[in-house]
Protein backbone atom coordinates (compact mmCIF):
# COMPACT_ATOMS: atom_id res chain seq x y z
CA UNK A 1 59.69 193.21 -67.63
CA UNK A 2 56.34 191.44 -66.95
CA UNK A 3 54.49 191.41 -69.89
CA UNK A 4 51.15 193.53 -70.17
CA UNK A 5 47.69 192.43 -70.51
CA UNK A 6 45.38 194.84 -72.28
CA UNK A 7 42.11 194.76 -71.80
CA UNK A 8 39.51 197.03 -74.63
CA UNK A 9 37.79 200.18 -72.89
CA UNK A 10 34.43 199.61 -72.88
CA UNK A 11 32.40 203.08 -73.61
CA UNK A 12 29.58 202.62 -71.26
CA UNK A 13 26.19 204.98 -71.52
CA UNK A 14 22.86 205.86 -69.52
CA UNK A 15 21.76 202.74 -71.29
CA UNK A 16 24.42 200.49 -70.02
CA UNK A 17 24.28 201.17 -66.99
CA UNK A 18 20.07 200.68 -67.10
CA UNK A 19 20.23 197.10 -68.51
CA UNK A 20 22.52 196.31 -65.64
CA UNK A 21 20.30 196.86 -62.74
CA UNK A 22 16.17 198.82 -62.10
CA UNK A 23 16.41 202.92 -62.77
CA UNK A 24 13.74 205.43 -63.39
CA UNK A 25 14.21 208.33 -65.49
CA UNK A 26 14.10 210.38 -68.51
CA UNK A 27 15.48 207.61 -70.89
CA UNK A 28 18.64 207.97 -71.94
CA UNK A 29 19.48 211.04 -71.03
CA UNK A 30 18.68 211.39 -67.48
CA UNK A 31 17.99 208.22 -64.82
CA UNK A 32 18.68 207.34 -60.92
CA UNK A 33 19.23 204.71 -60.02
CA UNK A 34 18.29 203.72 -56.25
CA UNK A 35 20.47 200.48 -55.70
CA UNK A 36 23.49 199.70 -57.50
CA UNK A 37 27.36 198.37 -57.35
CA UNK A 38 30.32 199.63 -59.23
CA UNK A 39 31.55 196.96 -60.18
CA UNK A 40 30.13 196.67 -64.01
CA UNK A 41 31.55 200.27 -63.79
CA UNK A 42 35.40 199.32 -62.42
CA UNK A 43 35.82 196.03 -62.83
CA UNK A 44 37.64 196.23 -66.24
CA UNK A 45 38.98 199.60 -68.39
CA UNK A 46 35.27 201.48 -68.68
CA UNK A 47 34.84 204.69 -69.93
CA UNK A 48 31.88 206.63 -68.64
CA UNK A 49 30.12 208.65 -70.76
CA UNK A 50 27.85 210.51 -68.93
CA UNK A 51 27.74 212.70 -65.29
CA UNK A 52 27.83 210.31 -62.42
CA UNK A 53 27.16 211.04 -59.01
CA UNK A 54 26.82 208.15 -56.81
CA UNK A 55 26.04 208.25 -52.57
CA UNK A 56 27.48 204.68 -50.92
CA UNK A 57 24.74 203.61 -48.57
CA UNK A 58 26.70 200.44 -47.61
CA UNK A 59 29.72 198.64 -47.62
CA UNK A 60 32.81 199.92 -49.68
CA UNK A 61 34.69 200.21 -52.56
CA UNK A 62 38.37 200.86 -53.67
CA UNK A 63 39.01 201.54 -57.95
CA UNK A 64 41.17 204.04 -59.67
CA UNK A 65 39.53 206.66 -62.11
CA UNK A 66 41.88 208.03 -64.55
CA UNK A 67 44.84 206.66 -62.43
CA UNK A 68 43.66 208.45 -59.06
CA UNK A 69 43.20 206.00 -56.11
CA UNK A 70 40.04 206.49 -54.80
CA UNK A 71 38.14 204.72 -51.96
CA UNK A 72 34.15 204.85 -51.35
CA UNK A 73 32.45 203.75 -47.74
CA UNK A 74 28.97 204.84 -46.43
CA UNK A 75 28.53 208.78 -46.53
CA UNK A 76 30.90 209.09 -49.69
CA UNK A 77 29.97 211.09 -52.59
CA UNK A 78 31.61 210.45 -55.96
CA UNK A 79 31.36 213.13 -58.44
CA UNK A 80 32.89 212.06 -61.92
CA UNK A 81 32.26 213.91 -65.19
CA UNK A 82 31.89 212.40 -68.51
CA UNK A 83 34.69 210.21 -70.41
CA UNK A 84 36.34 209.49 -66.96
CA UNK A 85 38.23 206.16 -66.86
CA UNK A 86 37.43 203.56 -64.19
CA UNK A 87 39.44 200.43 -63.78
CA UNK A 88 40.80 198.10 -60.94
CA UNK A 89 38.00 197.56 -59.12
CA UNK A 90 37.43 195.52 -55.93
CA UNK A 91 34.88 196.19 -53.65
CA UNK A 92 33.81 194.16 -49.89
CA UNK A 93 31.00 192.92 -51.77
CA UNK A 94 28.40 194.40 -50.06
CA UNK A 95 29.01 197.84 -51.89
CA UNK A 96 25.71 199.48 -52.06
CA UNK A 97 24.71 203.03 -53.47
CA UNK A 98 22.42 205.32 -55.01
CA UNK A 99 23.15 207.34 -58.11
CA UNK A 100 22.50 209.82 -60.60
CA UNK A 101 23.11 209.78 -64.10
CA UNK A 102 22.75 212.50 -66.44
CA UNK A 103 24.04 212.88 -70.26
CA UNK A 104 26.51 215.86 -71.20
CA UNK A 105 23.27 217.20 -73.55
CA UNK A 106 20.91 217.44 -70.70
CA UNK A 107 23.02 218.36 -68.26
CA UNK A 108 24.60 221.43 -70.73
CA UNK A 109 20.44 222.05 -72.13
CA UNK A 110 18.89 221.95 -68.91
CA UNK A 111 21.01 222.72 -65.57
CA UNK A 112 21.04 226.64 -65.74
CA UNK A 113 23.59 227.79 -63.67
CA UNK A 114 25.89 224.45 -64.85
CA UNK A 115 28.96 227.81 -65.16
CA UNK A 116 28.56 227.58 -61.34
CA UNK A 117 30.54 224.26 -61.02
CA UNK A 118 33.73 225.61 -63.35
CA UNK A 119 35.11 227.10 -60.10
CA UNK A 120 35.61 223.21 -58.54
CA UNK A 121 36.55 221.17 -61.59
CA UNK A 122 40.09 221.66 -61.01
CA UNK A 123 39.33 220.32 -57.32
CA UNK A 124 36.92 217.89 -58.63
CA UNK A 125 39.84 216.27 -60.70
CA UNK A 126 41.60 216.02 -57.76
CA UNK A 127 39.68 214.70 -54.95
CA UNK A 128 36.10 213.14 -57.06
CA UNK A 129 35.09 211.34 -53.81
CA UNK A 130 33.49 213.88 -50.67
CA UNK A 131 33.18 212.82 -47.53
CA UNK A 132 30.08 214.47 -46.08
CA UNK A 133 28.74 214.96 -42.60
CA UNK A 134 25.59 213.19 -41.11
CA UNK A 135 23.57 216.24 -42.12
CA UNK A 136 24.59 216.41 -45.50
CA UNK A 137 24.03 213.18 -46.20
CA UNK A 138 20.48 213.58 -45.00
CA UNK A 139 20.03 216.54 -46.89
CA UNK A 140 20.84 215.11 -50.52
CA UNK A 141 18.78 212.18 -50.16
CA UNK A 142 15.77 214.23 -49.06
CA UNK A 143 16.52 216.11 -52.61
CA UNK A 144 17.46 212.71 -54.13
CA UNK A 145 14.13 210.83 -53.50
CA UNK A 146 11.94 214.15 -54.12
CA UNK A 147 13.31 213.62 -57.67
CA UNK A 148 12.37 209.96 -57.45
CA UNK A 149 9.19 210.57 -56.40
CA UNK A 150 8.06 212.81 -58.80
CA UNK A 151 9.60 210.64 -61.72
CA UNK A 152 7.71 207.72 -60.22
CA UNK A 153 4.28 209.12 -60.06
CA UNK A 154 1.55 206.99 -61.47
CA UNK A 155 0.36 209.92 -63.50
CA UNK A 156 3.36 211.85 -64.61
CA UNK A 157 1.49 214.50 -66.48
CA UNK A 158 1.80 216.93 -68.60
CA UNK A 159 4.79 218.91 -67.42
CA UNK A 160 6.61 216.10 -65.89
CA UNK A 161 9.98 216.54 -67.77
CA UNK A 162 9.77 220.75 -66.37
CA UNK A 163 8.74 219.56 -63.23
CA UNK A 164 11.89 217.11 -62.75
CA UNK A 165 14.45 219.33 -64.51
CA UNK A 166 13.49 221.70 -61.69
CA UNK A 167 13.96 219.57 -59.14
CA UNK A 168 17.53 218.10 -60.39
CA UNK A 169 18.14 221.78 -60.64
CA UNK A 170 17.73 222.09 -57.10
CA UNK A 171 19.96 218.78 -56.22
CA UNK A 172 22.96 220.44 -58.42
CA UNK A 173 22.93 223.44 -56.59
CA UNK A 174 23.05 221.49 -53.37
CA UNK A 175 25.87 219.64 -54.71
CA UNK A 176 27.17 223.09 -55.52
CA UNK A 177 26.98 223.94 -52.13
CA UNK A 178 29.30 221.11 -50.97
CA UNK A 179 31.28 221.86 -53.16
CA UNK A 180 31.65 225.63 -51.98
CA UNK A 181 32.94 224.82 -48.40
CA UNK A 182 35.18 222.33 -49.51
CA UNK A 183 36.75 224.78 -52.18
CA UNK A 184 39.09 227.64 -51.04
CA UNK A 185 37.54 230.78 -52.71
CA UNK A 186 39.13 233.62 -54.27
CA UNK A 187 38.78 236.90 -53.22
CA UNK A 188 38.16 238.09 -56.51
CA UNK A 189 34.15 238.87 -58.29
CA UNK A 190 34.42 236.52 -61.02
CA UNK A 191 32.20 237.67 -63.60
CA UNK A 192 29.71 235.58 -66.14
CA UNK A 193 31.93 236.89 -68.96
CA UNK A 194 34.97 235.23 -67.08
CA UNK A 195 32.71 232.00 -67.17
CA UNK A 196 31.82 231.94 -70.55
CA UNK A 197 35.58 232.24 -72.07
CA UNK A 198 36.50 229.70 -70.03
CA UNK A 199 33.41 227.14 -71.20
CA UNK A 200 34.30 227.74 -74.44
CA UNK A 201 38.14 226.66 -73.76
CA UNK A 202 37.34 224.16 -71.85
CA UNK A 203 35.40 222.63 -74.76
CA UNK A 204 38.35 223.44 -77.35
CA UNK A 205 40.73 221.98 -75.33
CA UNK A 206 38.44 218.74 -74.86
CA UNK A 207 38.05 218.28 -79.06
CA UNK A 208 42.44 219.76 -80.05
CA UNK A 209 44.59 218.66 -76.98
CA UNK A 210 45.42 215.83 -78.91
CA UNK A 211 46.98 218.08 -81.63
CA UNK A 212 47.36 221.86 -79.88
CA UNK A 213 49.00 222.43 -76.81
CA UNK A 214 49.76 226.19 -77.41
CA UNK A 215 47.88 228.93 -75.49
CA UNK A 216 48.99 230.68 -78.37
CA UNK A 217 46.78 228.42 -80.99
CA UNK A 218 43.25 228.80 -78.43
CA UNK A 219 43.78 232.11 -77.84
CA UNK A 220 43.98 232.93 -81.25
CA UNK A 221 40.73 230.65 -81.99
CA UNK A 222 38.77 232.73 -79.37
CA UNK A 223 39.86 235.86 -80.72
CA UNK A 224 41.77 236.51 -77.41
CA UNK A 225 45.10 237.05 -76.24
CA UNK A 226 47.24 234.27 -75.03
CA UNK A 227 48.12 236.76 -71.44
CA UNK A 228 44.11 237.64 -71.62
CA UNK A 229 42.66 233.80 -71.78
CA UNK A 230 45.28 232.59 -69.40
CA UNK A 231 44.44 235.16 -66.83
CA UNK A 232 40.41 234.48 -66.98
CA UNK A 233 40.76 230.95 -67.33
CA UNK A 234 42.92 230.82 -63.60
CA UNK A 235 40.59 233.65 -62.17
CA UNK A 236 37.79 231.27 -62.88
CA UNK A 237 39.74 227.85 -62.27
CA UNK A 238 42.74 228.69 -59.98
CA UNK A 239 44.74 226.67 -63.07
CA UNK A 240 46.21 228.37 -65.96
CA UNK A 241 45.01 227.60 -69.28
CA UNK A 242 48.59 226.13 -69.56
CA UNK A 243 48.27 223.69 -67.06
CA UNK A 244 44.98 222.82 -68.34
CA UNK A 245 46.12 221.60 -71.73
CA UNK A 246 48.59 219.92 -69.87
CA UNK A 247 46.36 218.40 -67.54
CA UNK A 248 44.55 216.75 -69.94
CA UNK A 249 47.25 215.79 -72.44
CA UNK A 250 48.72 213.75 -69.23
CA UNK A 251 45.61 211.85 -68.47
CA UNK A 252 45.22 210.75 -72.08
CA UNK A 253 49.20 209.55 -72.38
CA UNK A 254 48.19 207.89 -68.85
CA UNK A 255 45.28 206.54 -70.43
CA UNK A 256 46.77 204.64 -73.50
CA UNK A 257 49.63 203.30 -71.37
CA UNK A 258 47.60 201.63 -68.76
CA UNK A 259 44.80 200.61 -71.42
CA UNK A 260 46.73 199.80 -74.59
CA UNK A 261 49.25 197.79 -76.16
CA UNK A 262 51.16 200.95 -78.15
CA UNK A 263 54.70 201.34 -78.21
CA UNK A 264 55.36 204.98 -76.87
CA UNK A 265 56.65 205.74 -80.26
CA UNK A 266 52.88 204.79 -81.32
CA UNK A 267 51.47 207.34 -78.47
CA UNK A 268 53.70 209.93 -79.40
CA UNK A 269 52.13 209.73 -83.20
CA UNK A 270 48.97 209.35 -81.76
CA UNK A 271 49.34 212.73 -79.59
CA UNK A 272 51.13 214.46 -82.43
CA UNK A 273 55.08 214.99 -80.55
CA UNK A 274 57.25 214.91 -83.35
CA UNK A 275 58.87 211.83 -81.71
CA UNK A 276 59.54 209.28 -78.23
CA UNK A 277 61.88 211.62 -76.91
CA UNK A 278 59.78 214.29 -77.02
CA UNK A 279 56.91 212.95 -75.00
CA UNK A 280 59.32 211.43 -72.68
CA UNK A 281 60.40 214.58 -71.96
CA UNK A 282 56.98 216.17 -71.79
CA UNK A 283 55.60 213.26 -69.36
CA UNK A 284 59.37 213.19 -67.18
CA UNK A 285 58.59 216.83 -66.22
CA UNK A 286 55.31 216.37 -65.63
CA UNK A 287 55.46 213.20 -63.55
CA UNK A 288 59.05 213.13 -62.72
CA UNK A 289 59.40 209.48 -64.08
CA UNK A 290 59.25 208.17 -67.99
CA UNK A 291 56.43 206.72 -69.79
CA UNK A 292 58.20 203.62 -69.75
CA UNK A 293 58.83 203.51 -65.90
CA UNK A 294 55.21 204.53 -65.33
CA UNK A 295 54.43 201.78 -67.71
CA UNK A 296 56.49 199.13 -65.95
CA UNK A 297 54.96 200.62 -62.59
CA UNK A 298 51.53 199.03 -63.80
CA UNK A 299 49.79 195.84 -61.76
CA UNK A 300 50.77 193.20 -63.97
């Protein structure tokens, strides 16, 4: 077996990713950026902490983001939510794009509505890189630079920060929008309650999967039962609630194979199995091959 090279994730932030190149924003927690590469972003293990949306302008890209292939040219849209993973990066090197950056706090304090993207995270996780039409395209960087512009103003004024918030209001919803006829819809009226369990599950899952993978155990924090949550959760997300503790246990086992040097005995500690066998069993259904073969599947 070749042997492994590890490289440390790096945790990159708003700030980060300002000393790297020229953006304009609300400091740390909100910026765009109007010219920029990925490549500080994929060209070693990098975790993002922040919401990312980047348009390529020119040129293109190729890099993996939590272990999913994905390729950027002119007219792409990348959509990737906080603590992704990027890594293996190569680009033409004339990659060119313009981007939006936006911290978890001000995107959960200030984009009203944010319950209106639950409905396409399961697709989002899936396919994080859009292809739009000419029209499109046109369309989000008319709302792109009326954000710019009004962040760039020689006089911001008084109500600048309400006056911005508004307008990246405006270019979420549009995003929204692509979203929407890219997403097969239900036939069903989700309601806001429907939304609300399945924010606060979503954000239990995010700080236990680790430990809990029960329904049982979430259910029982929200006061809910285990048939109930699971049935809101894949009204709202087309995934059970299930699946979703799954999902995300797999992506972090994924994660510390590709990006560190533990033994799967370590990782199963780590993710609390009661031993190797059992998370080789957990990953083998999952995946349909063994940590170790995944492992040994890895660019050398």
């Amino acid at each position: 077996m070749t042997q492994q090279s590890y490289s440390p994730i790096r945790t990159l932030s708003i700030n980060d990713a300002l000393a790297t190149t020229s953006g304009i924003g609300l400091g740390k927690e909100f910026t765009v950026l109007d010219d920029i590469t990925l490549d500080d972003l994929v060209e070693a293990p990098a975790q993002v902490g922040f919401l990312l949306i980047a348009l390529c302008t020119e040129g293109q890209v190729d890099f993996t983001m939590n272990g999913r292939q994905c390729h950027m040219e002119p007219g792409d849209l990348l959509i990737s939510f906080g603590e992704q993973i990027f890594r293996e990066g190569s680009s033409d090197g004339n990659f060119h794009a313009k981007a939006v950056l936006m911290s978890r706090t001000f995107a959960q304090n200030c984009l009203v509505g944010m319950d209106k993207m639950w409905p396409y995270l399961l697709f989002l996780m899936e396919h994080p890189v859009l292809t739009m039409t000419e029209s499109e395209q046109l369309w989000l960087l008319e709302c792109y630079q009326l954000i710019r512009k009004r962040l760039n103003r020689p006089t911001p004024g008084r109500y600048m920060r309400e006056a911005t918030v508004s307008l990246v209001r405006a270019f979420y919803f549009e995003i929204c929008n692509l979203l929407d006829v890219r997403v097969p819809q239900s036939n069903s009226q989700t309601q806001s309650r429907a939304y609300a369990i399945f924010d606060q599950f979503i954000k239990l899952v995010s700080q236990h999967f680790k430990h809990e993978r029960s329904v049982e155990w979430y259910s029982s924090e929200m006061c809910l039962t285990p048939k109930h949550l699971s049935e809101v959760v894949k009204l709202v997300s087309g995934k059970t609630a299930g699946q979703w503790i799954n999902t995300l246990v797999i992506i972090e086992i994924k994660s510390l194979l590709m990006n560190t040097p533990l033994s799967i005995k370590e990782i199963a500690m780590e993710m609390n199995f009661p031993n190797q066998s059992f998370l080789g069993k957990y990953f083998k259904n999952t995946e349909g091959i063994s940590p170790s073969d995944f492992r040994k599947g890895m660019p050398g």
